[in-house]
Protein backbone atom coordinates (compact mmCIF):
# COMPACT_ATOMS: atom_id res chain seq x y z
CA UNK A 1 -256.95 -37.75 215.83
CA UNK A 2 -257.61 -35.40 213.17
CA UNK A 3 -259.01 -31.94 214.17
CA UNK A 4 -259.78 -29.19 211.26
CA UNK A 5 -259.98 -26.05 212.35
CA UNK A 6 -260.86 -22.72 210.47
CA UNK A 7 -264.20 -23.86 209.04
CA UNK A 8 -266.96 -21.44 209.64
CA UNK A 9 -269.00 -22.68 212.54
CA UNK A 10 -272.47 -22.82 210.80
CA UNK A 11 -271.53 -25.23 208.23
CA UNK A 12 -270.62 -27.99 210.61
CA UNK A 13 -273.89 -26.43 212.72
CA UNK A 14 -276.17 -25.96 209.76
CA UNK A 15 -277.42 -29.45 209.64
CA UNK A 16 -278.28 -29.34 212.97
CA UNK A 17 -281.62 -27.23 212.65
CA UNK A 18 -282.44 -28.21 208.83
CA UNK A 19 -285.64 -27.82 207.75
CA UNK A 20 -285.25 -30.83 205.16
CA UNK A 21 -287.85 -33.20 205.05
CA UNK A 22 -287.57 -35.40 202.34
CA UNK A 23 -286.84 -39.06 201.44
CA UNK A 24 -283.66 -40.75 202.27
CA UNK A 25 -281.66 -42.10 199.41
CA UNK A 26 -279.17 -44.76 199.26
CA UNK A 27 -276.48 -44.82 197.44
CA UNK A 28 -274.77 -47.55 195.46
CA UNK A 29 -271.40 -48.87 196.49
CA UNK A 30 -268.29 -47.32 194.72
CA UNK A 31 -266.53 -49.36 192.13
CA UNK A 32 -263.56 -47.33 192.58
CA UNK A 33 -261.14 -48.75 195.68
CA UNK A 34 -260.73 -46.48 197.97
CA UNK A 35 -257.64 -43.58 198.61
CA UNK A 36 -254.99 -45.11 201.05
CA UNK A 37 -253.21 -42.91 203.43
CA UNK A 38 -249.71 -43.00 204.04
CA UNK A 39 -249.95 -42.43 207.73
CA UNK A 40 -246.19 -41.10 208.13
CA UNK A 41 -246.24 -38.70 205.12
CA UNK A 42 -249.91 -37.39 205.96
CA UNK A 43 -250.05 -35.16 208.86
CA UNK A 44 -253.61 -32.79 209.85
CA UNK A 45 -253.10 -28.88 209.06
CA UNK A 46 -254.19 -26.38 212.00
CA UNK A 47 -254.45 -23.05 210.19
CA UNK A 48 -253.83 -20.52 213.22
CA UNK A 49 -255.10 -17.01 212.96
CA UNK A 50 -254.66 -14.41 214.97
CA UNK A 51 -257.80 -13.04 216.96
CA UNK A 52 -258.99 -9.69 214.96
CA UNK A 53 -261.42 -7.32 214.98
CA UNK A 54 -262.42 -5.17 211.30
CA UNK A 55 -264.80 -2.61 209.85
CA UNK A 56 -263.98 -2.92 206.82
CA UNK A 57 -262.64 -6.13 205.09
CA UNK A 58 -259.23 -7.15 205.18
CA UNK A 59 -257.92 -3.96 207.45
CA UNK A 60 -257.25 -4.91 211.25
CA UNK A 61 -258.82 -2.47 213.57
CA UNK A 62 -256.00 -1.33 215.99
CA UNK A 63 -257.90 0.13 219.01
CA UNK A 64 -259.16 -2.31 221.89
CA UNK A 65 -262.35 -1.85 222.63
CA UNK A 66 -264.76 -1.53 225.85
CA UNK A 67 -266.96 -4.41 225.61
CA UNK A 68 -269.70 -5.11 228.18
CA UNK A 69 -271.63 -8.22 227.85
CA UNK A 70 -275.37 -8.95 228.89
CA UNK A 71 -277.29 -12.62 229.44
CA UNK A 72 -280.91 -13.14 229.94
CA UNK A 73 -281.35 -15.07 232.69
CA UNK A 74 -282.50 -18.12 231.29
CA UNK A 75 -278.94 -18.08 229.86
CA UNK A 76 -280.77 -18.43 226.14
CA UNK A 77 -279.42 -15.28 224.38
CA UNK A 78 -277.62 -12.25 225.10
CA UNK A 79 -275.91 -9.29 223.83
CA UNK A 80 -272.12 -7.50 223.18
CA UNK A 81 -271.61 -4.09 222.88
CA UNK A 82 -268.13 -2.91 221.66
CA UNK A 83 -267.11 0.79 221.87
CA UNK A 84 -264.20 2.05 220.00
CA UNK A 85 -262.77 5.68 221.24
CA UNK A 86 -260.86 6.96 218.35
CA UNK A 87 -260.86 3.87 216.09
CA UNK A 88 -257.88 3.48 213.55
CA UNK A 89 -260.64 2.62 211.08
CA UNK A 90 -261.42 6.89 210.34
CA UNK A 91 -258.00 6.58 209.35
CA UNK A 92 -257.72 4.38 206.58
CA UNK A 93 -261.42 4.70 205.93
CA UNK A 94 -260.89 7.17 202.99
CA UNK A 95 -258.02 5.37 201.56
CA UNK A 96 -259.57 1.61 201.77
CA UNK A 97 -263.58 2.32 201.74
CA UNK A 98 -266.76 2.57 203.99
CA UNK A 99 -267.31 0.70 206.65
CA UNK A 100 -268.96 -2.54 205.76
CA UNK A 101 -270.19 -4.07 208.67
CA UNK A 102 -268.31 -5.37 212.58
CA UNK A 103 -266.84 -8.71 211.68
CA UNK A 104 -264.58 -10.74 214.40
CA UNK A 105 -262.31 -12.84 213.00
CA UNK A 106 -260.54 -15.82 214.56
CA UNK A 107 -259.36 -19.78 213.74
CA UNK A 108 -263.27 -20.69 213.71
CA UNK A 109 -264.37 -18.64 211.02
CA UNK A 110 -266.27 -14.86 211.22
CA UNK A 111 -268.49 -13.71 213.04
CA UNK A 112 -270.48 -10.76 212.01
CA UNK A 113 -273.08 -8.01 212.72
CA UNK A 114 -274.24 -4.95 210.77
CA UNK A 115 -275.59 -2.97 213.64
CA UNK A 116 -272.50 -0.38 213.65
CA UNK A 117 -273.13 3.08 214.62
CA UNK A 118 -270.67 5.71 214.29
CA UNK A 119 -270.06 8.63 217.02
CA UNK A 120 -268.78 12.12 215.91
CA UNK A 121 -268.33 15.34 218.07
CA UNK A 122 -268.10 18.70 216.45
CA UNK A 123 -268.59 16.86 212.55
CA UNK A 124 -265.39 14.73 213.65
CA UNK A 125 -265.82 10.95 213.97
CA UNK A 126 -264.88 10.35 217.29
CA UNK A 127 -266.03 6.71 218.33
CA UNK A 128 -268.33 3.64 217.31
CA UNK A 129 -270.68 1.44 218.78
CA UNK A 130 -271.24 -2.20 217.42
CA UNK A 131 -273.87 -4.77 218.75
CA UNK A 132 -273.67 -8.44 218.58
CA UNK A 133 -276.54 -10.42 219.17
CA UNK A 134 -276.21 -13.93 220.45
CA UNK A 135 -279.88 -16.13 220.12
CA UNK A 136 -278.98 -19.13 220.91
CA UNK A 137 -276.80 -20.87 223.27
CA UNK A 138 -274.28 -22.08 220.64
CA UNK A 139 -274.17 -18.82 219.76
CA UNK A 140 -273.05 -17.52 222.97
CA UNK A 141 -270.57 -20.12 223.16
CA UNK A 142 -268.95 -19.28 219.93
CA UNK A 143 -268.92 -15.43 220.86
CA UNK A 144 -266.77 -16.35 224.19
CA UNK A 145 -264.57 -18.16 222.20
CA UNK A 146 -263.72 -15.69 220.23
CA UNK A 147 -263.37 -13.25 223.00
CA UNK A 148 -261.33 -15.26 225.06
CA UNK A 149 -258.50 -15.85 222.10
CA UNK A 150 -259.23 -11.90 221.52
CA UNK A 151 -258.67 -11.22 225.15
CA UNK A 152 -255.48 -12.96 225.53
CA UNK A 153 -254.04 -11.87 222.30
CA UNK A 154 -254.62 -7.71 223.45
CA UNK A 155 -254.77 -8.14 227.22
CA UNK A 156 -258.40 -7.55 228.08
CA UNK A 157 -259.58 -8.77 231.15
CA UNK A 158 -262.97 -10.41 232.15
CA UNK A 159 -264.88 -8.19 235.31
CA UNK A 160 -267.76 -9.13 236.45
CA UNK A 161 -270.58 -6.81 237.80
């Protein structure tokens, strides 16, 4: 069996909610035969990439954050908050850019949310909040994913109140 992994979850999802309504087509058998496999010199890939956390693309946020999680009760949607005490993005943040957006990064793809807010005591950056809103159940699932590879790889641990 063949498993691919590192494509971004909404393109195999995407097709799943489509909006298309129009006419089926069918398509005319190839003339061309078809590509044969050598089974013993053809192996699958597994691209493996280490659970990550930016602010700006391409440079790893260092500091593990506080993250408390909420579910509605129907167990529909729900909502992350991650707070950052002295991120290591206000130090490279002059020397590589502005902060773009909160994107978590893992084998699956990115996941993403531009609801960042920054914290600063006395004119100093001191902290930042970032929200990420799950709508769906699939949603939700894909955000624990990615938290539980992210918890393992910087020793977080689940607590439940």
């Amino acid at each position: 069996q063949c498993l691919f992994i590192g494509i971004p979850s909404w393109v195999a999802h995407r097709s799943a909610n489509s909006q298309f309504t129009g006419q089926s087509l069918q398509v005319a058998q190839s003339r061309i035969s078809p590509t044969r496999w050598n089974s013993k010199r053809c192996s699958p890939i597994v691209m493996m990439v280490k659970p990550k956390i930016q602010f700006i693309q391409g440079t790893d946020e260092q500091t593990i954050p506080d993250v408390r999680l909420t579910k509605s009760r129907d167990g529909t949607n729900g909502m992350a908050i991650f707070r950052f005490d002295q991120p290591s993005v206000f130090d490279s943040s002059s020397e590589v850019g502005d902060i773009t957006g909160f994107y978590m990064i893992d084998e699956e793809g990115v996941l993403q949310s531009v609801d960042v807010n920054a914290k600063f005591v006395n004119g100093k950056p001191a902290g930042i909040e970032a929200k990420y809103i799950m709508r769906t159940p699939r949603e939700w699932d894909r955000f624990m994913r990615f938290m539980e590879r992210y918890s393992n790889e910087n020793g977080l641990q689940f607590i439940k109140k």
